[in-house]
Protein backbone atom coordinates (compact mmCIF):
# COMPACT_ATOMS: atom_id res chain seq x y z
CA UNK A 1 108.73 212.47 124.08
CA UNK A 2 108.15 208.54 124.45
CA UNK A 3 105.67 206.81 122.59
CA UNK A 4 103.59 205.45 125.54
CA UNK A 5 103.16 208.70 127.46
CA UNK A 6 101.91 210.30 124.27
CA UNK A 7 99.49 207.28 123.75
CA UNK A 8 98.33 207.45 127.16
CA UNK A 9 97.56 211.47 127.07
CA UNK A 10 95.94 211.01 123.99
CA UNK A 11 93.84 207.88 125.01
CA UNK A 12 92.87 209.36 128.15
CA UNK A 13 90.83 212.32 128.29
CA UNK A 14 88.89 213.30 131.84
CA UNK A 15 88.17 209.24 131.78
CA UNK A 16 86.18 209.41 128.36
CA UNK A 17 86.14 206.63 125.84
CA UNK A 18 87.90 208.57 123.17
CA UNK A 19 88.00 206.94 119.82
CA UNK A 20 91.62 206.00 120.55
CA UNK A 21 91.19 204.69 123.39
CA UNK A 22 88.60 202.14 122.59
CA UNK A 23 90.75 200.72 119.48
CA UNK A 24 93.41 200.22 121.92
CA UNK A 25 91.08 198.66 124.19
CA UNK A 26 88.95 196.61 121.32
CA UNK A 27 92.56 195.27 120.06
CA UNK A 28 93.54 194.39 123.49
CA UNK A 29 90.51 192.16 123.56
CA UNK A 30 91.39 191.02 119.96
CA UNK A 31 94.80 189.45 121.65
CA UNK A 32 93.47 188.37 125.14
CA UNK A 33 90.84 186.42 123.23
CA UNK A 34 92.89 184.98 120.68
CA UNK A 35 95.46 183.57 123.00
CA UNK A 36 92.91 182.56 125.63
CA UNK A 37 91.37 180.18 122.84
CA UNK A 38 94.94 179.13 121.12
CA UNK A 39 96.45 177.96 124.57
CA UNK A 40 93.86 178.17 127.24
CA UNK A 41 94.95 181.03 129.17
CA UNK A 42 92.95 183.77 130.37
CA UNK A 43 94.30 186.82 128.83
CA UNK A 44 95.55 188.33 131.92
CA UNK A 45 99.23 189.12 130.76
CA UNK A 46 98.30 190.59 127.95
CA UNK A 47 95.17 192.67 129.08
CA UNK A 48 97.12 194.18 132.59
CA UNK A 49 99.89 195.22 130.17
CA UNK A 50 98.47 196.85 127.88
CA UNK A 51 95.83 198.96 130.46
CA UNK A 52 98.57 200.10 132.46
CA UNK A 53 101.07 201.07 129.34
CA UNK A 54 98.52 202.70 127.08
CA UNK A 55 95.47 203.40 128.90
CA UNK A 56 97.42 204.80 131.93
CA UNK A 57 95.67 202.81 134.76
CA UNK A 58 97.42 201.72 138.17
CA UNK A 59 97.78 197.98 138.31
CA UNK A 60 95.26 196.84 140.45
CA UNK A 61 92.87 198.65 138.36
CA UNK A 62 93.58 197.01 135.53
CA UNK A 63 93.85 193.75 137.20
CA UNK A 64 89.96 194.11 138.08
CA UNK A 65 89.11 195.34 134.54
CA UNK A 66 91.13 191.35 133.24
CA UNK A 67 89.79 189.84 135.69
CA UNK A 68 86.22 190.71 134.68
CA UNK A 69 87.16 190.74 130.93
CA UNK A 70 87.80 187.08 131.77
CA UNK A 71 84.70 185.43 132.93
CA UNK A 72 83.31 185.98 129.03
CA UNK A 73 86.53 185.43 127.43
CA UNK A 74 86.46 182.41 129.33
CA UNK A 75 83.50 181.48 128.73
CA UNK A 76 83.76 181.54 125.63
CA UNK A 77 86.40 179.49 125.38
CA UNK A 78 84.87 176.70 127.18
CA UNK A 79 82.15 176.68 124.64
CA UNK A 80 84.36 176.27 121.99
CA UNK A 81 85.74 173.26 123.61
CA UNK A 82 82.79 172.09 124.91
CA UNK A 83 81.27 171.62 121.81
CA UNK A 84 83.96 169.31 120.28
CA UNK A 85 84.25 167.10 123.91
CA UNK A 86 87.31 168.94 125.41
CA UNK A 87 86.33 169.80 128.57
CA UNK A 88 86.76 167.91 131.55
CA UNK A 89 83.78 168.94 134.40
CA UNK A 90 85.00 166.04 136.61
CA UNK A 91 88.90 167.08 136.67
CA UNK A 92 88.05 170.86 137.05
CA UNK A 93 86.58 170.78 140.55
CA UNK A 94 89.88 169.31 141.51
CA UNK A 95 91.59 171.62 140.32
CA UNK A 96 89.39 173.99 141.84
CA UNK A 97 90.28 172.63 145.51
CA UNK A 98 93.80 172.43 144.92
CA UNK A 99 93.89 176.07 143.82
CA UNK A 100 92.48 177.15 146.54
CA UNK A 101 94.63 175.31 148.88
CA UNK A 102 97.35 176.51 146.67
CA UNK A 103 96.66 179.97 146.65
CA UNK A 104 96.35 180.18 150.27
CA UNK A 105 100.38 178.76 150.43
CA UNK A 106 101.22 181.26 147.84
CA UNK A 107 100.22 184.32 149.90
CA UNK A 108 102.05 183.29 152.90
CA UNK A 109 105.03 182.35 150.82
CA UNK A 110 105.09 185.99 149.19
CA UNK A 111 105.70 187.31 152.28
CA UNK A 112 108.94 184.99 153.41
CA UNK A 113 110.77 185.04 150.04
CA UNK A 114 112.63 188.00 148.87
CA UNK A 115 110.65 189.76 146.27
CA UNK A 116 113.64 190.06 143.80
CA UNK A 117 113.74 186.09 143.53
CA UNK A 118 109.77 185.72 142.65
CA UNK A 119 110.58 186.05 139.05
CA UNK A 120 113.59 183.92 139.12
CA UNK A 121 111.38 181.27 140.41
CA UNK A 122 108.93 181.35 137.93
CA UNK A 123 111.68 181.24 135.35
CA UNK A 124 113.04 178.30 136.56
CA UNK A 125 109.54 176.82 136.57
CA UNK A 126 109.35 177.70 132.79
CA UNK A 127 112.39 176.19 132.49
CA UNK A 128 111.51 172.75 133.88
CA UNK A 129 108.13 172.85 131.88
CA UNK A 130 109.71 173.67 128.52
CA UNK A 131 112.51 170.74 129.08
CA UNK A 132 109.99 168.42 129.85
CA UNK A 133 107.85 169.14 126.74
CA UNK A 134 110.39 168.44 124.29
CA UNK A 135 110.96 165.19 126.32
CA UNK A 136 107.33 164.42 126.36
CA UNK A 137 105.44 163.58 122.87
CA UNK A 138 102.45 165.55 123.13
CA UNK A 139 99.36 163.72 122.32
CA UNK A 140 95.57 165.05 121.14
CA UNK A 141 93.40 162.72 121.67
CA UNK A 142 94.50 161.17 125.68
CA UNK A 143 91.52 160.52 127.62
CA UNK A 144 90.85 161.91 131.29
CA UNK A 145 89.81 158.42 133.21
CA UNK A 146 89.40 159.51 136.85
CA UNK A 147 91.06 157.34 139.47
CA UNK A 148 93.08 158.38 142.95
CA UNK A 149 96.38 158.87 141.25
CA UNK A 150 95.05 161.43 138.79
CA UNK A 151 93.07 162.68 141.21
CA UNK A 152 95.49 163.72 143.17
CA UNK A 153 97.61 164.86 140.39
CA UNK A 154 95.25 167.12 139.82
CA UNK A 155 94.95 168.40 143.05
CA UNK A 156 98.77 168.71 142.93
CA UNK A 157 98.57 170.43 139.82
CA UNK A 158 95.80 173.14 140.99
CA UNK A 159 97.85 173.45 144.69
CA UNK A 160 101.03 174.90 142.10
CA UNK A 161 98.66 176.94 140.06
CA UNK A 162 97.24 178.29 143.29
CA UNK A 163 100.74 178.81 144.81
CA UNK A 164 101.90 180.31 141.65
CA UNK A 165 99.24 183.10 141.35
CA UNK A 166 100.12 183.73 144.99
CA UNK A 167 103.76 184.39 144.71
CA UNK A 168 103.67 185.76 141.24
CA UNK A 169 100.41 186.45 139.60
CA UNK A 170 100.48 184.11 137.11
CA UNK A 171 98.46 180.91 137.19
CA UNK A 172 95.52 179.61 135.15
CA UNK A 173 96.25 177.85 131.62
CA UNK A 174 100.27 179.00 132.54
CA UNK A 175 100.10 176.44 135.16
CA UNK A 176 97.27 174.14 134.14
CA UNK A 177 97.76 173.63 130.80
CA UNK A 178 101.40 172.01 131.14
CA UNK A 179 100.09 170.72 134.48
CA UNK A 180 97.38 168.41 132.93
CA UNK A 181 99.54 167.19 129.97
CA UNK A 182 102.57 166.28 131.28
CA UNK A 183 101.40 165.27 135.41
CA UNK A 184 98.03 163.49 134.39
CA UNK A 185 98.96 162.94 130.73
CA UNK A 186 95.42 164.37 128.66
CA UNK A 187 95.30 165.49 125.20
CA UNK A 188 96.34 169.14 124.52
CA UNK A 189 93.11 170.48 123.92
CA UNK A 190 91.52 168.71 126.55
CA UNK A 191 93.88 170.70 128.63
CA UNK A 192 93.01 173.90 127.52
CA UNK A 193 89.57 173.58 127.42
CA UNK A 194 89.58 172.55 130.94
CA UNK A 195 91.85 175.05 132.14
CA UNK A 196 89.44 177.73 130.81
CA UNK A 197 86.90 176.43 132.77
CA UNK A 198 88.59 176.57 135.83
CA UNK A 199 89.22 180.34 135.29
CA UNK A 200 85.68 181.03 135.55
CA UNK A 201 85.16 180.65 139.04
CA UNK A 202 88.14 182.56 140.62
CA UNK A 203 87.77 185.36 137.84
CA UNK A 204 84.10 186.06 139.26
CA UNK A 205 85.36 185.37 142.85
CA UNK A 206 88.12 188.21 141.93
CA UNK A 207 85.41 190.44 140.44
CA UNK A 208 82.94 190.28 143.04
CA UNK A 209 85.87 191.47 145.84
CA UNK A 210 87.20 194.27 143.26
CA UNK A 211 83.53 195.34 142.63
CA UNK A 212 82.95 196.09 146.61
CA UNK A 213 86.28 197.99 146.44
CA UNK A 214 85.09 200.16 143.72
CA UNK A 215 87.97 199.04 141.59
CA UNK A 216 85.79 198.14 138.43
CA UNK A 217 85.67 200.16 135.04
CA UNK A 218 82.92 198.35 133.80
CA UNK A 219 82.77 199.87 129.88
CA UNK A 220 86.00 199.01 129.57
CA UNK A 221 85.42 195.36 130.35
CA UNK A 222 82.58 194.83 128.16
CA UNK A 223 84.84 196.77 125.33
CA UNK A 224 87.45 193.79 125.92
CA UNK A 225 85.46 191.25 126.68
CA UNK A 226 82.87 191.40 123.32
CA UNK A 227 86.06 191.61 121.35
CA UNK A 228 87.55 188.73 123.03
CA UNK A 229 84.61 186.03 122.88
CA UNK A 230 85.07 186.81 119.25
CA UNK A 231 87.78 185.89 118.78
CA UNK A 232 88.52 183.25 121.29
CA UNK A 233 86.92 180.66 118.99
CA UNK A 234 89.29 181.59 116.51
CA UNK A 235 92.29 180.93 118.44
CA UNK A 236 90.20 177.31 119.40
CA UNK A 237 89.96 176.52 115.89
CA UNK A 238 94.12 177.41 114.93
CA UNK A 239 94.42 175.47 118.33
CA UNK A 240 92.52 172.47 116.50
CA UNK A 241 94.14 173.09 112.99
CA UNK A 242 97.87 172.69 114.17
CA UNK A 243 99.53 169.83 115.18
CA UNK A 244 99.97 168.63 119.25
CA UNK A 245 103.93 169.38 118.30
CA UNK A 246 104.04 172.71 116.76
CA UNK A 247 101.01 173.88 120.11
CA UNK A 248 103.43 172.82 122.55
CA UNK A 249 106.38 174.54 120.51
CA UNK A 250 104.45 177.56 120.49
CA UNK A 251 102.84 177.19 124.18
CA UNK A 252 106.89 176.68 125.11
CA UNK A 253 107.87 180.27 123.17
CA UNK A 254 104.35 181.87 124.99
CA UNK A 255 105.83 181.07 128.76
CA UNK A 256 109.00 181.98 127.71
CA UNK A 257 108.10 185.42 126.91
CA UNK A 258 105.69 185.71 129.79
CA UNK A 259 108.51 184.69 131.96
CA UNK A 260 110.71 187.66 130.60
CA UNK A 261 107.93 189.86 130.81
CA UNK A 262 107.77 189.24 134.38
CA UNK A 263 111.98 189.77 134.59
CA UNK A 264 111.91 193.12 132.80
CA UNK A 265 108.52 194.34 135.01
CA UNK A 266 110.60 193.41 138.29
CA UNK A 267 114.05 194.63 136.70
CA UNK A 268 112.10 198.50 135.99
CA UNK A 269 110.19 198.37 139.45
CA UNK A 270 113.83 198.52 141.78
């Protein structure tokens, strides 16, 4: 017998919160909210994984449940950022547009490209992204001064996070983060604080369209979620602690294990 099957029949029982079940779901939120304050992220590829594995929901459900589970872990973050000046209002709502424009391309795209070559595409994105880090010296303390070029790097930069959450499922601080540091050149935790706040608004716009589909599992939200706001300022303050280098080292290694992720999920799905 496999491990996960026997995790799953043990952590599932006629849809009660056995006391399995909510440690797995409690240490889920431990890890979403951790990485969502270390590098800005929402917590989505950890938090779909581990519903589906050990908690033995369908995907979309579990999508829902992150999505939801984001909007406090999120929060959160933002808060943590916002208190030291990390957060940039102004650059999010351009972000914001872009995305939107962005995730409008993605969902046509999806449709014309073979499926099989999605995740090949977001590898070679990784790719790129990683190279250019270890070009670029990553800086902490760059500010965000607002003129038409950045501007419309920005919008550039929410347009691929848009397209990329489209095609793939992936966007947010996987896009963003890199996006802001190496197209419009701001510190690293500027980045990430800002890229946390531009989760907010498509994680409620997501929840609101799962909740009329009925797709919600509320408790098990809130289980993730009060978890994760604790410990999303934790992963802020190690974010703070360690040096631009060693983050952008360790944001490289964190896309280049979602990007496998993604491989080995399309590999076992043919």
């Amino acid at each position: 017998m496999s491990v996960i099957p026997h995790f799953r029949k043990r952590a599932t029982v006629s849809g009660r919160m056995t006391p399995l079940r909510v440690a797995l779901v409690l240490l889920t939120g431990v890890c979403a909210g951790f990485l969502a304050g270390l590098f800005g992220v929402g917590g989505g590829m950890v938090i779909v994984p581990a519903l589906v594995a050990f908690l033995g929901m369908d995907q979309r459900r579990a999508s829902a449940v992150s999505l939801m589970a984001i909007i406090l872990t999120a929060g959160a973050g933002v808060s943590s950022y916002a208190i030291e000046g990390q957060v940039s209002w102004g650059a999010s709502l351009f972000l914001i547009l872009g995305g939107l424009l962005g995730a409008q391309i993605g969902v046509r795209l999806v449709y014309r490209i073979p499926e099989r070559l999605l995740p090949w595409i977001f590898l070679a994105f990784v790719v790129c992204v990683v190279v250019a880090q270890r070009i670029h010296i990553p800086v902490r303390d760059a500010l965000f001064i607002l003129d038409v070029p950045r501007a419309l790097g920005l919008i550039v930069v929410g347009v691929l996070s848009g397209i990329f959450s489209g095609l793939v499922g992936v966007g947010g601080g996987s896009i963003i983060v890199p996006g802001l540091e190496l197209v419009v050149g701001v510190g690293d935790l500027l980045a990430r604080g800002t890229s946390l706040l531009v989760m907010i608004p498509t994680a409620l716009s997501g929840t609101w369209a799962n909740a009329r589909r009925g797709l919600l599992e509320v408790k098990v939200a809130v289980y993730i979620a009060a978890t994760a706001i604790v410990f999303t300022p934790v992963g802020a303050w190690v974010a703070r602690s360690i040096s631009p280098r060693v983050s952008g080292v360790l944001f490289s290694c964190f896309l280049v294990i979602v990007a496998l992720v993604m491989l080995t999920k399309a590999r076992v799905s043919r």
